[in-house]
N, C-alpha and C. Protein backbone atom coordinates (compact mmCIF):
# COMPACT_ATOMS: atom_id res chain seq x y z
N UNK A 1 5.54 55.55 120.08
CA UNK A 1 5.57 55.99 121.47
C UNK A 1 7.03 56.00 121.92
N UNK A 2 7.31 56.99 122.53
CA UNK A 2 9.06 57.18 123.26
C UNK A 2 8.97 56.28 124.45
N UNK A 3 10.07 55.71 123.97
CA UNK A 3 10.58 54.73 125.59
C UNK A 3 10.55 54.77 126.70
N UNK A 4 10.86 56.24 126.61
CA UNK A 4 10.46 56.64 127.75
C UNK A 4 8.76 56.83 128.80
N UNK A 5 8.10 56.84 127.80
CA UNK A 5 6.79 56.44 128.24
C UNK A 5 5.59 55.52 128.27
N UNK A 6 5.21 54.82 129.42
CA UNK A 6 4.64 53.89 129.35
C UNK A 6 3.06 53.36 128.97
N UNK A 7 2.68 54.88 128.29
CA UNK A 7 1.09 54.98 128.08
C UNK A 7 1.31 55.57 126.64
N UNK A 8 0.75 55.85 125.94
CA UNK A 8 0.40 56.63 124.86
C UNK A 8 -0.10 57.82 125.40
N UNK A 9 0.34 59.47 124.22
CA UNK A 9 -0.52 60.39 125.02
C UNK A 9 -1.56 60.33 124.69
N UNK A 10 -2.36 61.11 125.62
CA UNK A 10 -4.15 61.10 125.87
C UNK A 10 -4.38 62.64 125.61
N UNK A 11 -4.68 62.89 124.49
CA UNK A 11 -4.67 64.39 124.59
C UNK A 11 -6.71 64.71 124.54
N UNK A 12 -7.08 66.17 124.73
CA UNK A 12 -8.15 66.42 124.57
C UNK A 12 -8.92 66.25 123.17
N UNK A 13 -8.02 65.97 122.32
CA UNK A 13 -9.21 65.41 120.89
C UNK A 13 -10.00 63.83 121.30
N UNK A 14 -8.65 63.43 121.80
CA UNK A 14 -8.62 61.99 122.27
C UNK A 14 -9.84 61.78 123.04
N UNK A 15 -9.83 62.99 123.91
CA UNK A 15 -11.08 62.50 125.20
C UNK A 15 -13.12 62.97 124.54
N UNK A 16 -12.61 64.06 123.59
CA UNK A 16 -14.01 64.54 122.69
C UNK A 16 -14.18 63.38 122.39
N UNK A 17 -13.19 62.52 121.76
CA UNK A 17 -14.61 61.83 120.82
C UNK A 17 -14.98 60.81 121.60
N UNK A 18 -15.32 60.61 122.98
CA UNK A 18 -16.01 59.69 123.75
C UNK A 18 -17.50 60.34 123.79
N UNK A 19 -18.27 59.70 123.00
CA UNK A 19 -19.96 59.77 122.69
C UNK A 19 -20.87 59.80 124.39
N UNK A 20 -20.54 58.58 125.16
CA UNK A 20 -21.52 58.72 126.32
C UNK A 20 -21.40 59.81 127.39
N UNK A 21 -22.04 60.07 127.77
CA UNK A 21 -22.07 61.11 129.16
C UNK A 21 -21.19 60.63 129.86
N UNK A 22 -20.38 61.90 130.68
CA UNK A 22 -19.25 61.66 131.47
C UNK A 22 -19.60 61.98 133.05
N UNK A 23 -19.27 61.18 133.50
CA UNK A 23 -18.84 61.15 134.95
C UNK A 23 -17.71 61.78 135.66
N UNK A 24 -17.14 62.85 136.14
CA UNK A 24 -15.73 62.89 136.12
C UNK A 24 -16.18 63.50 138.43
N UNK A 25 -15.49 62.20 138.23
CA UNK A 25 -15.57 61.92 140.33
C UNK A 25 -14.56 62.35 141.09
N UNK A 26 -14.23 63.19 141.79
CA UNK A 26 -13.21 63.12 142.61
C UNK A 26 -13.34 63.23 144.43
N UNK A 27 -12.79 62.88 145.24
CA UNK A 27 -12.87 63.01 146.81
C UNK A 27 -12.51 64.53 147.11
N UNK A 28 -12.94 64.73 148.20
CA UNK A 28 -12.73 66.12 148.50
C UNK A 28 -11.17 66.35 149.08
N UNK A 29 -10.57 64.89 149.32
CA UNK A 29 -9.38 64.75 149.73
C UNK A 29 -8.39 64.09 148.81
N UNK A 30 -9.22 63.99 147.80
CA UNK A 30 -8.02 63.81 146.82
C UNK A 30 -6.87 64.10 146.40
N UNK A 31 -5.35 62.95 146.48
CA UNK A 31 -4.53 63.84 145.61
C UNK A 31 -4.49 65.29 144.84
N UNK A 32 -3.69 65.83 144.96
CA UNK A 32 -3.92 66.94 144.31
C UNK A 32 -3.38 67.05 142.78
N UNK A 33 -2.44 65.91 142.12
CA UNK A 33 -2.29 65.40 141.22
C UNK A 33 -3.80 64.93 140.01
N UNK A 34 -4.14 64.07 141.27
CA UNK A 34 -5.60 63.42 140.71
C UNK A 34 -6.65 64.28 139.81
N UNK A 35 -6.55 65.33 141.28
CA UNK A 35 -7.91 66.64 141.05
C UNK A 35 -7.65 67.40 139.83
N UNK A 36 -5.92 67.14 139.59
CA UNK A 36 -5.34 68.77 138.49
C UNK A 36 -6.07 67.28 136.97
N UNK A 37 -5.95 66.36 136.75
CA UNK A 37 -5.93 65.51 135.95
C UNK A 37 -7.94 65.31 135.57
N UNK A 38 -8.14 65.51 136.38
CA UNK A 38 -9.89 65.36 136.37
C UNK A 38 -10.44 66.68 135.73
N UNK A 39 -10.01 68.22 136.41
CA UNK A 39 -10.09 68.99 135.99
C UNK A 39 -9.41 69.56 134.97
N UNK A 40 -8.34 69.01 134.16
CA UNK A 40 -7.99 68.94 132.71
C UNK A 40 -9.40 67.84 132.23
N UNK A 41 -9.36 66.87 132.25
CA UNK A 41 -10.50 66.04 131.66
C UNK A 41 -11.80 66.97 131.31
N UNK A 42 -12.16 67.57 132.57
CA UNK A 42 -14.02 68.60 132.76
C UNK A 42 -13.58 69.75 131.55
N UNK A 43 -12.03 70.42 131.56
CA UNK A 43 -11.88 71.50 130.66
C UNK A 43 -12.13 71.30 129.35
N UNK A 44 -11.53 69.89 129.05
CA UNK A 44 -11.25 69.25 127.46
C UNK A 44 -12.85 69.14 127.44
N UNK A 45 -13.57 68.75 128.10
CA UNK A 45 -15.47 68.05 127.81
C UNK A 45 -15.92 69.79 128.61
N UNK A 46 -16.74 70.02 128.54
CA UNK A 46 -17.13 71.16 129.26
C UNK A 46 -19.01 70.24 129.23
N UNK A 47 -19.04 69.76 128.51
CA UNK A 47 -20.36 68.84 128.73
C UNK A 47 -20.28 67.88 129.73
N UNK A 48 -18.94 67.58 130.04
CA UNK A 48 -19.03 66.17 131.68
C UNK A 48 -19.78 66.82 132.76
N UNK A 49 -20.00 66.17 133.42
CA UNK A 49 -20.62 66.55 134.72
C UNK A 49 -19.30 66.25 135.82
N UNK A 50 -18.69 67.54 136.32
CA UNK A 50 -17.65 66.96 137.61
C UNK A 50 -18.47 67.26 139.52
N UNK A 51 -17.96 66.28 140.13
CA UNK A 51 -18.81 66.31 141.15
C UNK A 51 -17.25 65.95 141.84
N UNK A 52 -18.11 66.49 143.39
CA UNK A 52 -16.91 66.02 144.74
C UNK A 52 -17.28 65.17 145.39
N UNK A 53 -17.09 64.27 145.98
CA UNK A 53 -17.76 64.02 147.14
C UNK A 53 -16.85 64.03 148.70
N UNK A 54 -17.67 64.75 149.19
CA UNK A 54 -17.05 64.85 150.90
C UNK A 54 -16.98 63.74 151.28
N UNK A 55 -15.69 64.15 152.21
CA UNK A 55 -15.21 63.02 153.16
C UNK A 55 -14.61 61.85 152.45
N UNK A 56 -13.91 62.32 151.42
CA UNK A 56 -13.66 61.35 150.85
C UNK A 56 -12.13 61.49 149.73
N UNK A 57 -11.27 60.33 149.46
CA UNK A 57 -9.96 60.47 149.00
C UNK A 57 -9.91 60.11 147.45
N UNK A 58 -9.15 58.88 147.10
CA UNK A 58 -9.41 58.63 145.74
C UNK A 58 -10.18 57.17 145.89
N UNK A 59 -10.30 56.41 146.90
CA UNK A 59 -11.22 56.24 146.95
C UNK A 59 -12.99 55.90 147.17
N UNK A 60 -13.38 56.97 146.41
CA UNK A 60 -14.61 57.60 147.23
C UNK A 60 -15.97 56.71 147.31
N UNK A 61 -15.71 55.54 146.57
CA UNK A 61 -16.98 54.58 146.41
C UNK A 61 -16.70 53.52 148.07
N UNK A 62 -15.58 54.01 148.22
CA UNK A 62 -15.18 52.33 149.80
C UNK A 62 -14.99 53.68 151.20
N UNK A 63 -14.69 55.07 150.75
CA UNK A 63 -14.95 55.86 151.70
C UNK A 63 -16.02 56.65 151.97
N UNK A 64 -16.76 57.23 151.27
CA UNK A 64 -17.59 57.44 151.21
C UNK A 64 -18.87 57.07 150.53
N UNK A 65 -19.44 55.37 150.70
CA UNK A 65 -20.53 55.04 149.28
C UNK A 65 -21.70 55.42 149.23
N UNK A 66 -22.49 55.77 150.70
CA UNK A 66 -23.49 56.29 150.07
C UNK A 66 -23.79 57.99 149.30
N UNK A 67 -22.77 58.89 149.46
CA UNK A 67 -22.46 60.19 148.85
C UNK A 67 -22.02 59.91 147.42
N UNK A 68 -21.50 58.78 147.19
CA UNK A 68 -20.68 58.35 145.85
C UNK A 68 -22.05 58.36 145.26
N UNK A 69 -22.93 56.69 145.58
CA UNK A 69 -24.11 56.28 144.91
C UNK A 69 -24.69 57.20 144.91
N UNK A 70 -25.14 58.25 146.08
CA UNK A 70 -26.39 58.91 145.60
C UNK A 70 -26.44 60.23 144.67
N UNK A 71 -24.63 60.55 144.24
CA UNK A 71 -24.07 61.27 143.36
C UNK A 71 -24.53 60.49 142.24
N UNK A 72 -24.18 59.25 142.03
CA UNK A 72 -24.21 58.42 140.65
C UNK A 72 -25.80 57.80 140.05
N UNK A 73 -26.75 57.77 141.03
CA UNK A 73 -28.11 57.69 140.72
C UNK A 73 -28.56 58.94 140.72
N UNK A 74 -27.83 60.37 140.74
CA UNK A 74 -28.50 61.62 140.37
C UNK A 74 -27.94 61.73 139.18
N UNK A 75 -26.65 61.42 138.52
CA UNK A 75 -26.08 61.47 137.25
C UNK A 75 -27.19 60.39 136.36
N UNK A 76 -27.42 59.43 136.33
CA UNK A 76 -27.72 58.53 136.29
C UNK A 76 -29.26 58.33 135.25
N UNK A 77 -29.73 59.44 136.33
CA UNK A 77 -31.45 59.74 136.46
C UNK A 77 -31.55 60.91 135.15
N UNK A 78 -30.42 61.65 135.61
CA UNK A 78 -30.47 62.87 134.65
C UNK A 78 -30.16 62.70 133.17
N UNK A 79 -29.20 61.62 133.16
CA UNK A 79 -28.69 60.99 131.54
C UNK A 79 -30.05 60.32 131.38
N UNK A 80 -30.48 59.58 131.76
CA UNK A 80 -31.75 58.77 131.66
C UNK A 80 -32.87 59.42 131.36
N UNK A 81 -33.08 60.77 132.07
CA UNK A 81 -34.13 61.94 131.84
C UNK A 81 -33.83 62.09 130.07
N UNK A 82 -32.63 63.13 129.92
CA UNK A 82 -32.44 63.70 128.64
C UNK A 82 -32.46 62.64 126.97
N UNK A 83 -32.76 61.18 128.14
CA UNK A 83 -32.06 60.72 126.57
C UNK A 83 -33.93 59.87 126.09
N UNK A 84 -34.55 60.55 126.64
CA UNK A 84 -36.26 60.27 126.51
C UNK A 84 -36.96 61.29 126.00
């Protein structure tokens, strides 16, 4: 890793081989940094599920929780459906 950087890169092979269903969350007021980084993530998986939730920034579980939860018990239900 270059000195200059404090993470390792994360490239899209990197993010395929994550096996479980993806979640990929963002606020409707999100950074716009955030949103470009989530929507690289949804491009690399085209199988994630990306969702918004209104009224809400980065973060959307303490600004908005019941739109968050009732996003995450519809993800939730649906992984739970397919994997029966």
């Amino acid at each position: 890793m270059p000195s200059d950087q404090s993470f390792p890169a994360f490239t899209c092979d990197d993010v395929r081989r994550i096996q479980a269903p993806m979640l990929l969350v963002k606020g409707e007021n999100s950074p716009v940094f955030l949103r470009t980084i989530l929507d690289k993530l949804h491009a690399c998986v085209p199988t994630s599920t990306e969702i918004e939730i209104p009224a809400a920034s980065h973060g959307v579980q303490f600004e908005n929780p019941q739109a968050f939860n009732d996003a995450l018990l519809q993800f939730l239900a649906h992984v739970e459906k397919a994997l029966q």
